[in-house]
Protein backbone atom coordinates (compact mmCIF):
# COMPACT_ATOMS: atom_id res chain seq x y z
CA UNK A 1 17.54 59.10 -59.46
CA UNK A 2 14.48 61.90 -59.93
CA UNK A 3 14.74 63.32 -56.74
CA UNK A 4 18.91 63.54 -57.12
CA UNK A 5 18.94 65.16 -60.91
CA UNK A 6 15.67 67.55 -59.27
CA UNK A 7 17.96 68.78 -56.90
CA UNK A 8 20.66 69.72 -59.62
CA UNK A 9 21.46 73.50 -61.01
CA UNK A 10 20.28 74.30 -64.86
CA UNK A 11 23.85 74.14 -65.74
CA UNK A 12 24.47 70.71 -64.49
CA UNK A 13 21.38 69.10 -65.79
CA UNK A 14 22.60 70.60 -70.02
CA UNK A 15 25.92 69.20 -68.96
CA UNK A 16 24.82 65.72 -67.62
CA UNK A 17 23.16 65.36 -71.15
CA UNK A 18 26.67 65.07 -72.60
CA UNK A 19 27.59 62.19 -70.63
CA UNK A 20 27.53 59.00 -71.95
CA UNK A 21 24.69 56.75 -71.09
CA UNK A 22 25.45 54.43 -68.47
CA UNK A 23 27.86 57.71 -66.63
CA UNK A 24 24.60 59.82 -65.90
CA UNK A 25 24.13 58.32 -62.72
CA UNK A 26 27.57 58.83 -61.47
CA UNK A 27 27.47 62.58 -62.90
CA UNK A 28 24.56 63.04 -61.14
CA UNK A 29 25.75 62.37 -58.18
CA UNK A 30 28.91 63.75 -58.12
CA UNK A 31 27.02 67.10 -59.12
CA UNK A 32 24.33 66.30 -56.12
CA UNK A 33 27.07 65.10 -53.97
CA UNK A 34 28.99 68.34 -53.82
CA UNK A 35 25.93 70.51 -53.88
CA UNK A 36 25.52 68.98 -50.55
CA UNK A 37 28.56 69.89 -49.00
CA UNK A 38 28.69 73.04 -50.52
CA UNK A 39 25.11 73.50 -48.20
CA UNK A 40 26.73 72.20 -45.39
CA UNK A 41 29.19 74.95 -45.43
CA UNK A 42 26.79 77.61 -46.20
CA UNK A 43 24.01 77.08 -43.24
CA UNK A 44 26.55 76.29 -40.42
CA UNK A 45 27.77 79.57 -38.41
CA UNK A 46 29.74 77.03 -36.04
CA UNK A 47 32.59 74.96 -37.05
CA UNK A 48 32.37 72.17 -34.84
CA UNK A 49 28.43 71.71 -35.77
CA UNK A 50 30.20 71.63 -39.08
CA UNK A 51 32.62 69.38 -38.73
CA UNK A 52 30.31 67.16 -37.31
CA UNK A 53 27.63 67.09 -40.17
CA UNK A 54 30.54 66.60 -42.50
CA UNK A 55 31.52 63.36 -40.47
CA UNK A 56 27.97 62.21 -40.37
CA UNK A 57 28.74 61.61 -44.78
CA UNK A 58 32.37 60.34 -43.74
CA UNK A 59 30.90 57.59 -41.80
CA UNK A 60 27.71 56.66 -44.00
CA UNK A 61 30.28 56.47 -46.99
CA UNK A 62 32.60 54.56 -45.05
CA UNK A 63 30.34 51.56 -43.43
CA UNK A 64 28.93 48.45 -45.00
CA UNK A 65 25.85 49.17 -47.30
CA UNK A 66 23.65 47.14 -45.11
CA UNK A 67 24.68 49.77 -42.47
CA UNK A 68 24.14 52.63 -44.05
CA UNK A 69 21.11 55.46 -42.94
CA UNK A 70 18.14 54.95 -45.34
CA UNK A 71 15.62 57.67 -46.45
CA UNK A 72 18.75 59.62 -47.97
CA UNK A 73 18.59 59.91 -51.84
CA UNK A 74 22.02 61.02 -52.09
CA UNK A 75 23.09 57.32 -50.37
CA UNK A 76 20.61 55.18 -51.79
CA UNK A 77 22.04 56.33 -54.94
CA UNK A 78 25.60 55.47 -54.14
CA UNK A 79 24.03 52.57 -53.23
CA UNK A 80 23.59 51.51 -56.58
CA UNK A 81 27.24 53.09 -57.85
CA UNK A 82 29.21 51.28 -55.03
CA UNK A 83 27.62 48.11 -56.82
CA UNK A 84 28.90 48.92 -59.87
CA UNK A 85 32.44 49.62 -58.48
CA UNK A 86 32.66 52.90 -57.54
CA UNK A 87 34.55 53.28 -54.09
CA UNK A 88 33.83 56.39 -51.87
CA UNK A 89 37.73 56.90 -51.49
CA UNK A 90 37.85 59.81 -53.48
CA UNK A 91 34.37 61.24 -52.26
CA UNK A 92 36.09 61.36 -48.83
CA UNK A 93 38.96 63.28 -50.14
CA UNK A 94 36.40 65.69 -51.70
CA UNK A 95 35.35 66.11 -47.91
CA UNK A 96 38.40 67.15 -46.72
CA UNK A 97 38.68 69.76 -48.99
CA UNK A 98 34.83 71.00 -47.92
CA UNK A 99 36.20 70.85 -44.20
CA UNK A 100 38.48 73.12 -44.94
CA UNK A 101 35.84 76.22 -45.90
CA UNK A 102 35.13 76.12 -42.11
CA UNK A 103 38.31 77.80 -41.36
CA UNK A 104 38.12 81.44 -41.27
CA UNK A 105 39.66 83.86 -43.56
CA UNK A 106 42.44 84.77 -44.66
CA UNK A 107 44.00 81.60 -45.83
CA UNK A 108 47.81 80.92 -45.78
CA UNK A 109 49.28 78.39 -48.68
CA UNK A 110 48.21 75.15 -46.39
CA UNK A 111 44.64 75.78 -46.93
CA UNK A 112 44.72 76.75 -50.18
CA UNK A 113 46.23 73.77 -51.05
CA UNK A 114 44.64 71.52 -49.26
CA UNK A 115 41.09 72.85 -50.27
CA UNK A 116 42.69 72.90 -53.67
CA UNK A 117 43.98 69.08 -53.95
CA UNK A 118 41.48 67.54 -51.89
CA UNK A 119 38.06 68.97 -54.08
CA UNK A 120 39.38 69.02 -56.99
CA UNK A 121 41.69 65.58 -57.13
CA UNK A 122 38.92 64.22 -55.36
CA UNK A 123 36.04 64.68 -57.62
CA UNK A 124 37.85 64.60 -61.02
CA UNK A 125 39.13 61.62 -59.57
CA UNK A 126 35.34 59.99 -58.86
CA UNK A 127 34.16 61.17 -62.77
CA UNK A 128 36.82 59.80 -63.69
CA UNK A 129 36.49 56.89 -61.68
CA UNK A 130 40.84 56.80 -60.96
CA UNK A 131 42.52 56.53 -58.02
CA UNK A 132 45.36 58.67 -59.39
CA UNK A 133 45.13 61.21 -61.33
CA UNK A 134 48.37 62.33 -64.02
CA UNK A 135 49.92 65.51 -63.17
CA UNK A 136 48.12 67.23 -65.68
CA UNK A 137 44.37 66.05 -64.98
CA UNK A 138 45.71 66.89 -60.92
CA UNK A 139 46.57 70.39 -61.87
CA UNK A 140 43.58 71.18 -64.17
CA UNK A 141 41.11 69.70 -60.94
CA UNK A 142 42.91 72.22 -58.86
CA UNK A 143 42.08 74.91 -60.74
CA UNK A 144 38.80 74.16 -61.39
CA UNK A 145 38.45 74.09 -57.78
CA UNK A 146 39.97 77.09 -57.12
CA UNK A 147 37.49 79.01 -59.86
CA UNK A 148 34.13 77.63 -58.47
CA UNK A 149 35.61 78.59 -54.82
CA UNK A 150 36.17 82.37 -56.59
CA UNK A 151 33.02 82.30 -58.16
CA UNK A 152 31.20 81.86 -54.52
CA UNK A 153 33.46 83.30 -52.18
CA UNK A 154 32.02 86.48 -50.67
CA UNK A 155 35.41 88.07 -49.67
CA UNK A 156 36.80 90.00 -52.10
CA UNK A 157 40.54 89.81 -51.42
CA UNK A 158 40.42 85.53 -50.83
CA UNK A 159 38.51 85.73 -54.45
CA UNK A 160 41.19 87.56 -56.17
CA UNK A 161 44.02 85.00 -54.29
CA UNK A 162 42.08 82.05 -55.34
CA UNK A 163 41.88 83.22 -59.24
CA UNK A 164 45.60 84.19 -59.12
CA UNK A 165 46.19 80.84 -57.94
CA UNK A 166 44.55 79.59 -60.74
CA UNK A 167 46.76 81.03 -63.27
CA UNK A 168 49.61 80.42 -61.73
CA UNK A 169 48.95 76.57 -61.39
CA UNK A 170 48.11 77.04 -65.86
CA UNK A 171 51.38 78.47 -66.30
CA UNK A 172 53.23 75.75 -64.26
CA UNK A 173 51.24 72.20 -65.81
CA UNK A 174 50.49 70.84 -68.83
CA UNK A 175 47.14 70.11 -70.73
CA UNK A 176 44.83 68.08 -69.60
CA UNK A 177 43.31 65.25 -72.25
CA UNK A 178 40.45 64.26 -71.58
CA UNK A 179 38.52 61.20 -73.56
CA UNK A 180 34.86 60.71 -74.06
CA UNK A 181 34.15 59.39 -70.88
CA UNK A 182 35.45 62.62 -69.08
CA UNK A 183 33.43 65.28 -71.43
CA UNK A 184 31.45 66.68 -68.50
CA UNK A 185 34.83 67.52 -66.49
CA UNK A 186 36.07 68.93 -69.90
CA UNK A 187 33.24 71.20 -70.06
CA UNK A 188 33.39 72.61 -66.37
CA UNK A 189 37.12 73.22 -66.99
CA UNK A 190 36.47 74.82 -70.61
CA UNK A 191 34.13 77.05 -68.26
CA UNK A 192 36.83 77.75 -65.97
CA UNK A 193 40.15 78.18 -68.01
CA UNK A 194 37.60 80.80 -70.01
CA UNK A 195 38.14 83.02 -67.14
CA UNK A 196 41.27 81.94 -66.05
CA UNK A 197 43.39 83.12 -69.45
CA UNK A 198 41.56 86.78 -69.32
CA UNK A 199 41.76 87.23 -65.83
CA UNK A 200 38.42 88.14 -64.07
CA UNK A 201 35.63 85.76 -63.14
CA UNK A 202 32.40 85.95 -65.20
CA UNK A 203 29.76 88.10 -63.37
CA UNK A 204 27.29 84.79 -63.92
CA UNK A 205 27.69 81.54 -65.55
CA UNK A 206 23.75 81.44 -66.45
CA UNK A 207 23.82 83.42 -69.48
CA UNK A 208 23.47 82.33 -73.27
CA UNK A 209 27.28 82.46 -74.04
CA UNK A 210 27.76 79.94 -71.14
CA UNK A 211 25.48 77.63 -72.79
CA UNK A 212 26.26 78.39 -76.52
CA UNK A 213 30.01 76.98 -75.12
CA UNK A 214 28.73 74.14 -73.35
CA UNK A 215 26.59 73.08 -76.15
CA UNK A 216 29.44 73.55 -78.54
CA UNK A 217 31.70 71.73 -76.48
CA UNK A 218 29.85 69.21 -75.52
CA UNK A 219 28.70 68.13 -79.14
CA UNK A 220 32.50 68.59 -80.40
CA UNK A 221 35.17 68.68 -77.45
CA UNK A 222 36.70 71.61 -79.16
């Protein structure tokens, strides 16, 4: 589990801390999990070399245990999750949505949505360890999805689409309750609805007011 958490952003290492005990291994993955894909995306310059290291993780995740590629932190880990009943259903989804940052821009409503629903139902729905998520906790993954996309994406007009997406999806759904068990997803979307309700990303997340809120949140829920 070293070598997964070691591979982890300063923000996601304070906000595993606030999950409970025996869900730091599945935070930590999820976290390391996406990282991965989000590399994936970032050093291929051809889609179909891509697509194809994104099916390499469809297929480990997919086949027996006793199949699976060894040496690979990331699986040996899941390893031990899969044991404890974790299915890689909703990791796959979460691939989809990666698959979809392949595509060039500009993106029509299809991708958007897809990227969108598949991400962001995908890996609220591994955290939270649910196969379906309520319309609420669906809408409130999709636009936390849509802000981390914003807060990475290079183009400037697919940024501002992708944040106006995000409020529009707030004004249409309802809030999102999360319990104990789901505090880590609570304090990613406290993150994101911060810039979602005035409108303009944050020039950087790493600052001290980012982590004054995720310590207060994470202590309180508020």
């Amino acid at each position: 589990m070293e070598s997964v958490n070691d591979s982890l952003n300063p923000l996601h290492r304070l906000i595993i801390s606030y999950a409970k005990g025996k869900d730091r291994q599945k935070f930590g993955f999820l976290f390391a999990f996406d990282a991965r894909l989000a590399e994936v995306i970032r050093t291929t310059s051809e889609p179909l070399i891509g697509q194809m290291r994104l099916t390499w993780w469809r297929d480990a995740l997919s086949m027996p245990e006793s199949e699976r590629p060894e040496g690979e932190p990331l699986i040996a880990l899941y390893n031990v999750l899969e044991r404890d009943g974790l299915s890689s259903s909703n990791l796959l989804t979460m691939i989809d949505g990666w698959e979809i940052l392949l595509e060039d821009f500009p993106w029509d409503d299809r991708q958007f949505d897809t990227y969108a629903s598949c991400r962001g139902i995908g890996y609220f729905g591994f955290g939270l360890n649910q196969n379906q998520l309520s319309e609420e906790m669906a809408g409130i993954s999709k636009i936390w999805a849509l802000w981390d996309f914003a807060l990475h994406c290079s183009d400037h007009s697919t940024r501002a689409e992708a944040l106006q997406r995000c409020r529009i999806i707030w004004e249409d759904s309802g809030t999102a309750i999360f319990d104990r068990n789901g505090r880590p997803l609570s304090i990613l979307c406290k993150l994101a609805m911060r810039d979602v309700k005035r409108n303009r990303l944050s020039e950087t997340i790493y600052q001290p007011s980012t982590a004054a809120q995720v310590l207060w949140h994470g202590i309180t829920g508020l």
